[in-house]
PDB file of N, CA and C in Angstrom:
ATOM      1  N   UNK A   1     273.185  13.168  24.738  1.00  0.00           N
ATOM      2  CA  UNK A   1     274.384  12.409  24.464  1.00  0.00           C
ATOM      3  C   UNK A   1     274.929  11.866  25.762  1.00  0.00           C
ATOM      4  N   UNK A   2     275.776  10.845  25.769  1.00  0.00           N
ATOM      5  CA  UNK A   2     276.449  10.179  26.761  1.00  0.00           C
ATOM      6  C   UNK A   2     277.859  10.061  26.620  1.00  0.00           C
ATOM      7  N   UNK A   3     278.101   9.354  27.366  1.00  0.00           N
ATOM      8  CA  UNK A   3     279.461   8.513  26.979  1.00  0.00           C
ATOM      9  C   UNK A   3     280.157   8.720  25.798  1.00  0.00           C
ATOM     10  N   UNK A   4     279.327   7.279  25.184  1.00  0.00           N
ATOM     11  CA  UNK A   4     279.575   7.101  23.682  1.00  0.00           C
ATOM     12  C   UNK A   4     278.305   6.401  23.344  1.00  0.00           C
ATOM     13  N   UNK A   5     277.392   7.800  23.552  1.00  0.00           N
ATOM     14  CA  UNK A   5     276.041   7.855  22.582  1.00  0.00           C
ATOM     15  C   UNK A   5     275.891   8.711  22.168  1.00  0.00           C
ATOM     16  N   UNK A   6     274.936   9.255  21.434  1.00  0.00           N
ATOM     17  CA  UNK A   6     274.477  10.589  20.330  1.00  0.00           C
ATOM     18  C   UNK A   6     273.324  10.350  20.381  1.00  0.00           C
ATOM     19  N   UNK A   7     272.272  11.145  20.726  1.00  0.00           N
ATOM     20  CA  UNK A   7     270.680  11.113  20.466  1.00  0.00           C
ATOM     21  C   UNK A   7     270.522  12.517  19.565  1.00  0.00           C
ATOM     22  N   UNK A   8     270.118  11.807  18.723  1.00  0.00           N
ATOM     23  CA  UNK A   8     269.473  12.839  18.018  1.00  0.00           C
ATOM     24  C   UNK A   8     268.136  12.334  16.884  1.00  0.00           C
ATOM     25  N   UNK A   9     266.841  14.062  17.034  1.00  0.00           N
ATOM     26  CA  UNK A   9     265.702  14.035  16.073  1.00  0.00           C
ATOM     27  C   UNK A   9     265.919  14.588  15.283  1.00  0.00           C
ATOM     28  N   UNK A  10     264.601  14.387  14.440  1.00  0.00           N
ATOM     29  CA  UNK A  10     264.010  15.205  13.221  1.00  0.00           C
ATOM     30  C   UNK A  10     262.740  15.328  12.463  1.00  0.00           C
ATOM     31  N   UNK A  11     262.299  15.859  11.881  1.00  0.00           N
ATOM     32  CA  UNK A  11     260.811  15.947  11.878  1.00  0.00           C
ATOM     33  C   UNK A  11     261.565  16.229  10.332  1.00  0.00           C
ATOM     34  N   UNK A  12     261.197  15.495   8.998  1.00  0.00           N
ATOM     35  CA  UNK A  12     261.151  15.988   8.057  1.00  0.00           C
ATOM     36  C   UNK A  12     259.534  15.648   7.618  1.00  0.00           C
ATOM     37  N   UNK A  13     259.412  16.700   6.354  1.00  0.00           N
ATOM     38  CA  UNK A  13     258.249  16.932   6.142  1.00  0.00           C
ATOM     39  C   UNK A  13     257.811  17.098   4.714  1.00  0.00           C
ATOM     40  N   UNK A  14     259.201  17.195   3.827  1.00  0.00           N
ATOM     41  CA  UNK A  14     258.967  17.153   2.290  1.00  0.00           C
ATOM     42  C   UNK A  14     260.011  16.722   1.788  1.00  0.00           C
ATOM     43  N   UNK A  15     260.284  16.245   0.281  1.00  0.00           N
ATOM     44  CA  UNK A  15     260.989  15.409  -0.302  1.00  0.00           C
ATOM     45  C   UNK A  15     262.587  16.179  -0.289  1.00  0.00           C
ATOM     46  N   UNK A  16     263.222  15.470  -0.070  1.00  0.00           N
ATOM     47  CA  UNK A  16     264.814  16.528   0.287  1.00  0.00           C
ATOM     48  C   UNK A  16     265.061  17.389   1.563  1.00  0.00           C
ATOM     49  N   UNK A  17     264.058  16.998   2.251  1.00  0.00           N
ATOM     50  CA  UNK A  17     264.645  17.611   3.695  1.00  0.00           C
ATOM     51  C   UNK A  17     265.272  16.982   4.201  1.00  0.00           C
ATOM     52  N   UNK A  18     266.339  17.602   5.172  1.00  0.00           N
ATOM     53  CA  UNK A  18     267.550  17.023   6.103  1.00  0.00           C
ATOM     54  C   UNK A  18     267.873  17.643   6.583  1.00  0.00           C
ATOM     55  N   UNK A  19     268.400  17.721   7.907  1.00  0.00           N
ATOM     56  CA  UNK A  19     269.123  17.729   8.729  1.00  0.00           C
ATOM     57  C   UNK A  19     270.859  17.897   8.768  1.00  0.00           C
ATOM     58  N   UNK A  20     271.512  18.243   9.238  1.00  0.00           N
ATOM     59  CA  UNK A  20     272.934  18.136   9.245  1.00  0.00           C
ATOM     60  C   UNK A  20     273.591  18.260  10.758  1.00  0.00           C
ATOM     61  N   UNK A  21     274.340  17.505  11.599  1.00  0.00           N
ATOM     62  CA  UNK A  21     274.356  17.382  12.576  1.00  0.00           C
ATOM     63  C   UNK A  21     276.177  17.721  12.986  1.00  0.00           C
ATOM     64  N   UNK A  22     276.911  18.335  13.962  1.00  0.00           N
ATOM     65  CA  UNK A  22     278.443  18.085  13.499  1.00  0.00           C
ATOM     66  C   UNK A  22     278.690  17.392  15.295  1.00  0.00           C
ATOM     67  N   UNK A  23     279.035  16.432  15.219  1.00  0.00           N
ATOM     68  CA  UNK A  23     278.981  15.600  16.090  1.00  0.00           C
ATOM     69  C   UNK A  23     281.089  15.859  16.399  1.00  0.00           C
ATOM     70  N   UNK A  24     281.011  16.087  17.782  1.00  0.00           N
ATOM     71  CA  UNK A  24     282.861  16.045  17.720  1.00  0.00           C
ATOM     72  C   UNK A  24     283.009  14.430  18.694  1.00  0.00           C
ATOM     73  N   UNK A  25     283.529  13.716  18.577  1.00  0.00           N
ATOM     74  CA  UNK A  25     284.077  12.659  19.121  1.00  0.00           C
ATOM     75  C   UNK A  25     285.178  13.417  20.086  1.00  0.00           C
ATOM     76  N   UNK A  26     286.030  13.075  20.932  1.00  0.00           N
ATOM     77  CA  UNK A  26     287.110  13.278  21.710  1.00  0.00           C
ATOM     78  C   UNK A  26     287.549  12.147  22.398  1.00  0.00           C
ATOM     79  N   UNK A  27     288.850  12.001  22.351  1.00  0.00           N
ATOM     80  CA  UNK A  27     289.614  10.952  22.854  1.00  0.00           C
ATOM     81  C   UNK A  27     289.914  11.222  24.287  1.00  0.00           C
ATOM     82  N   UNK A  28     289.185  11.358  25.399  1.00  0.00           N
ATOM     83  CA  UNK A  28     290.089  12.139  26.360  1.00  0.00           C
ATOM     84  C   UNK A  28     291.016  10.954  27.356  1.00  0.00           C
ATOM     85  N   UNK A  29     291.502  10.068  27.113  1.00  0.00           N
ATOM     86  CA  UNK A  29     291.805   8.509  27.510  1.00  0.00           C
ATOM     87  C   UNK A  29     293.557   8.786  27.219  1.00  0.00           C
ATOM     88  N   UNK A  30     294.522   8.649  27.785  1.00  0.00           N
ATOM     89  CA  UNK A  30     295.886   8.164  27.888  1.00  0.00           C
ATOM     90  C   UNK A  30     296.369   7.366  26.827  1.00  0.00           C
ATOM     91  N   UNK A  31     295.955   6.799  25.865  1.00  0.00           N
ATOM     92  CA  UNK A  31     296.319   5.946  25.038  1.00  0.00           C
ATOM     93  C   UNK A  31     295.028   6.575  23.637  1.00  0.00           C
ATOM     94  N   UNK A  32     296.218   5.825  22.803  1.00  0.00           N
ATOM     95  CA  UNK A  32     295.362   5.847  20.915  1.00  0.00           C
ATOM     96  C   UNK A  32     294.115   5.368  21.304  1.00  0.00           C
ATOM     97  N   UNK A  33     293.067   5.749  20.259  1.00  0.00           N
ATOM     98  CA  UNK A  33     291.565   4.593  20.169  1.00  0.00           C
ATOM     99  C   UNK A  33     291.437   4.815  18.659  1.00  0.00           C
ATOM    100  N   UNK A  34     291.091   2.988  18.814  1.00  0.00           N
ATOM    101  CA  UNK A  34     290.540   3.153  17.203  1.00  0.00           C
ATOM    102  C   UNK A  34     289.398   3.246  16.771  1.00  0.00           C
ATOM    103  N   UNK A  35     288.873   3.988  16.087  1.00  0.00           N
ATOM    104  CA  UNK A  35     287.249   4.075  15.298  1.00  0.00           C
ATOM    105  C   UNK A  35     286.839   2.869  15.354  1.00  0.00           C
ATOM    106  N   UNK A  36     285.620   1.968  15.179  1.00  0.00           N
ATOM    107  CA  UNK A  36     284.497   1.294  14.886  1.00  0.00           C
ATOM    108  C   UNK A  36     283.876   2.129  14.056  1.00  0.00           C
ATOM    109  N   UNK A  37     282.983   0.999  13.482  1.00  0.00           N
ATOM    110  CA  UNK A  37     281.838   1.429  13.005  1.00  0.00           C
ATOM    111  C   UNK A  37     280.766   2.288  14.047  1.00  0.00           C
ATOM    112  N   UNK A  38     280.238   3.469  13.396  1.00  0.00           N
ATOM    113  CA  UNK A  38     278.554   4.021  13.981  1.00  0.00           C
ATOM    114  C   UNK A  38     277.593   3.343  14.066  1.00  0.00           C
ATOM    115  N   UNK A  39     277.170   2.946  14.948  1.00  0.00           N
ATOM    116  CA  UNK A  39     276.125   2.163  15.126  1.00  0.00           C
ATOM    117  C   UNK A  39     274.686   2.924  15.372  1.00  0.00           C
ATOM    118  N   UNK A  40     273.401   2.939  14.012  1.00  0.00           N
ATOM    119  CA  UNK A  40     272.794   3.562  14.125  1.00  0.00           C
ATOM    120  C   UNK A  40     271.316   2.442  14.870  1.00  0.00           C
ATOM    121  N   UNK A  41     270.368   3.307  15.615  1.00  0.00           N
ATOM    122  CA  UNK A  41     269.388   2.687  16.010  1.00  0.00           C
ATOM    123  C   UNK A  41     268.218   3.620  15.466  1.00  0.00           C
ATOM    124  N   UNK A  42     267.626   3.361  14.039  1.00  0.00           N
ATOM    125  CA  UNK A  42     266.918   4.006  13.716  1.00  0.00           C
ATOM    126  C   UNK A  42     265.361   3.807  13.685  1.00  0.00           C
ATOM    127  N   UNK A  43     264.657   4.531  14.521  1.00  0.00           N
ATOM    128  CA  UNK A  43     263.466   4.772  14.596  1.00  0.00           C
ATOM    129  C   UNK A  43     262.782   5.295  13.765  1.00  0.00           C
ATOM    130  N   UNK A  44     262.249   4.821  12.511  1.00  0.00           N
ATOM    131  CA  UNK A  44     261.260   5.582  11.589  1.00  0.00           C
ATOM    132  C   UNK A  44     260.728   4.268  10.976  1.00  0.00           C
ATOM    133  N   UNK A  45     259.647   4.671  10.594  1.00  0.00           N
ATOM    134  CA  UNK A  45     258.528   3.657   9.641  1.00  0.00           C
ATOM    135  C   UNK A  45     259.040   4.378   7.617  1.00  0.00           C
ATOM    136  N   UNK A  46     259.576   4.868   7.630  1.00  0.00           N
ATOM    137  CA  UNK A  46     260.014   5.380   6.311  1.00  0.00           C
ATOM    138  C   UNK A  46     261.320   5.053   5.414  1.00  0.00           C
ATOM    139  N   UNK A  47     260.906   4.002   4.983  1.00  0.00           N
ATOM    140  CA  UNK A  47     262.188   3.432   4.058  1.00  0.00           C
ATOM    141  C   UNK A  47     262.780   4.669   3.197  1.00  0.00           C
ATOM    142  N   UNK A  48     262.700   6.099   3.122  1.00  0.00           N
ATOM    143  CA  UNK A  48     263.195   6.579   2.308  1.00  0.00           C
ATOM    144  C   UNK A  48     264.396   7.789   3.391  1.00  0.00           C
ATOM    145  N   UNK A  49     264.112   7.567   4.636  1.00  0.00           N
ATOM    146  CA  UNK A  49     265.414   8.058   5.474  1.00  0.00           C
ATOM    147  C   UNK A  49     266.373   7.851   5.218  1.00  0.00           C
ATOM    148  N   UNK A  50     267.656   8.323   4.709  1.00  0.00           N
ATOM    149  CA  UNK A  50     268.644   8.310   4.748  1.00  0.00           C
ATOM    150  C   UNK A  50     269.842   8.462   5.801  1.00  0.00           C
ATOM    151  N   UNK A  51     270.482   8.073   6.310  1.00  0.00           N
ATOM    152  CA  UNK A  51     271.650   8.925   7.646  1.00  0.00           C
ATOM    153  C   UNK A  51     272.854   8.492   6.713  1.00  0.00           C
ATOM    154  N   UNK A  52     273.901   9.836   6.754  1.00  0.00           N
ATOM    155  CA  UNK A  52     275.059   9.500   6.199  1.00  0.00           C
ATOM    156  C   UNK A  52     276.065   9.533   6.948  1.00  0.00           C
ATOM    157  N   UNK A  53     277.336   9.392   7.340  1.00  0.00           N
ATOM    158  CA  UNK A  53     278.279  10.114   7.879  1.00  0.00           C
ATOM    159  C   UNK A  53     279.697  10.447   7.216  1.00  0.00           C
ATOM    160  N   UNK A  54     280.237  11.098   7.442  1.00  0.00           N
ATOM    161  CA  UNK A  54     281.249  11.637   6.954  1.00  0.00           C
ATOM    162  C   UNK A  54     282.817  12.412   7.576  1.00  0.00           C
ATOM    163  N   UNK A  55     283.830  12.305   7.230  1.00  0.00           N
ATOM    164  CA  UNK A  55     284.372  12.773   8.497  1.00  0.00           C
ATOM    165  C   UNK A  55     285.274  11.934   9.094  1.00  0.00           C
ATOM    166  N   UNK A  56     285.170  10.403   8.966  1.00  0.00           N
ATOM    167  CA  UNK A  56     285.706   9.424   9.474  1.00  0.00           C
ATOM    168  C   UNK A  56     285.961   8.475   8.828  1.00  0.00           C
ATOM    169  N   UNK A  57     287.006   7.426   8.957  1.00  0.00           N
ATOM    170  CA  UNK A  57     287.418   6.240   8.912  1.00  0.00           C
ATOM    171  C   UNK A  57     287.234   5.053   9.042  1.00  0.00           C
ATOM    172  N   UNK A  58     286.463   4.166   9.392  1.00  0.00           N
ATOM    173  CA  UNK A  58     286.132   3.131   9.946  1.00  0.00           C
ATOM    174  C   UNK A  58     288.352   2.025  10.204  1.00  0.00           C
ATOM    175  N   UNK A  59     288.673   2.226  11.734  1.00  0.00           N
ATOM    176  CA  UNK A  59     289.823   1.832  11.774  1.00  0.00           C
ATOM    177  C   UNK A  59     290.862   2.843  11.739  1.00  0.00           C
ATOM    178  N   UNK A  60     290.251   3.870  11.858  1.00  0.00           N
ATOM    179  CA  UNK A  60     290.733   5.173  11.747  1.00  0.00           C
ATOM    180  C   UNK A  60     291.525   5.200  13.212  1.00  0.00           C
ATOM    181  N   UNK A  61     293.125   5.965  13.712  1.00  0.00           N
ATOM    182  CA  UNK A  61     293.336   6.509  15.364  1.00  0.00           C
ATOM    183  C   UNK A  61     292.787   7.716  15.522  1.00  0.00           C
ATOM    184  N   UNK A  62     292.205   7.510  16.948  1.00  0.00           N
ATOM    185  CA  UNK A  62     292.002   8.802  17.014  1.00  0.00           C
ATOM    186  C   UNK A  62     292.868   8.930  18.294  1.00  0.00           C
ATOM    187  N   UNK A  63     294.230   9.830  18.544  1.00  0.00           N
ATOM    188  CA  UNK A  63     295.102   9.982  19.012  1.00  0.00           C
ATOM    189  C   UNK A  63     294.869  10.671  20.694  1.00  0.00           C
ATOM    190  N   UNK A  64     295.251  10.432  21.410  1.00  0.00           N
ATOM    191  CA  UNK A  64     295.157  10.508  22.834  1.00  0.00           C
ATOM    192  C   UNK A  64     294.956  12.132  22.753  1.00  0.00           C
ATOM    193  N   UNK A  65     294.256  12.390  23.904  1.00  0.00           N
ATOM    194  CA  UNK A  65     293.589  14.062  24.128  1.00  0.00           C
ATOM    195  C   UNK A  65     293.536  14.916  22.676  1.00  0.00           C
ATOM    196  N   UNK A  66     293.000  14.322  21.697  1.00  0.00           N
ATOM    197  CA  UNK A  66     292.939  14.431  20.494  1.00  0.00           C
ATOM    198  C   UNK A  66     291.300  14.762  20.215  1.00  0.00           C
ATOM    199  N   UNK A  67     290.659  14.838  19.379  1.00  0.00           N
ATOM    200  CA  UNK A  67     289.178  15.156  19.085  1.00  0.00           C
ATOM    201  C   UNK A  67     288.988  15.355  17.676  1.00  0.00           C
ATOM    202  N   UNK A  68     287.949  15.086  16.705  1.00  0.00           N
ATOM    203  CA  UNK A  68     287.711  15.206  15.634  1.00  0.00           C
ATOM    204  C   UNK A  68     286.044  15.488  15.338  1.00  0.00           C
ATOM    205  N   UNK A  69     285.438  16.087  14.244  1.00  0.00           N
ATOM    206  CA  UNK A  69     284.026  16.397  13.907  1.00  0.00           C
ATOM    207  C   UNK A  69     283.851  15.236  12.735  1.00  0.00           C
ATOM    208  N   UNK A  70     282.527  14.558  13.040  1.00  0.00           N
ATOM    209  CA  UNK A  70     281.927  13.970  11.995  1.00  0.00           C
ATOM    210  C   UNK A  70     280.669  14.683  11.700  1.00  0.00           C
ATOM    211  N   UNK A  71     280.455  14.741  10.713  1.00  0.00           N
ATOM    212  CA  UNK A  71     278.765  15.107  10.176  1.00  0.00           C
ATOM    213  C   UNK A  71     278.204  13.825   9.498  1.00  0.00           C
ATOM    214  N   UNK A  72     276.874  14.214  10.461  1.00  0.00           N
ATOM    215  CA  UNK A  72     275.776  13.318  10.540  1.00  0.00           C
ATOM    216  C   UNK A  72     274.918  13.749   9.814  1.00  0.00           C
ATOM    217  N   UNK A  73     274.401  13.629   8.498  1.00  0.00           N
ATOM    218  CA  UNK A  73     273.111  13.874   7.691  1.00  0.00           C
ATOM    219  C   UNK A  73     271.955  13.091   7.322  1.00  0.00           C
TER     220      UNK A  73
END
């Protein structure tokens, strides 16, 4: 992870496998920030991957020295 990146794998291997990821965001900045969209860069040859998220707002504040968990599935 970086900044404001998230790397993350997975190796699934049969029908209904997944992953669950709890990703915390943190505001650590002097002022409000507002959510965007997740911007995913997905690497797989398998149209049947799914990524969900949950947890968040799109336009959502996330309030100065503040922090919140999204899950990533």
């Amino acid at each position: 992870f970086g900044d404001l990146t998230a790397y993350m794998e997975a190796n699934l291997y049969n029908k209904g496998d997944y992953i669950e990821y709890d990703v915390t965001i943190e505001n650590k900045g002097t002022f409000d920030a507002k959510l965007s969209d997740i911007i995913t860069n997905v690497k797989s040859n398998n149209e049947a991957v799914l990524i969900t998220f949950s947890g968040y707002t799109k336009g959502e504040t996330l309030y100065k020295e503040t922090s919140k968990i999204i899950k990533v599935k």
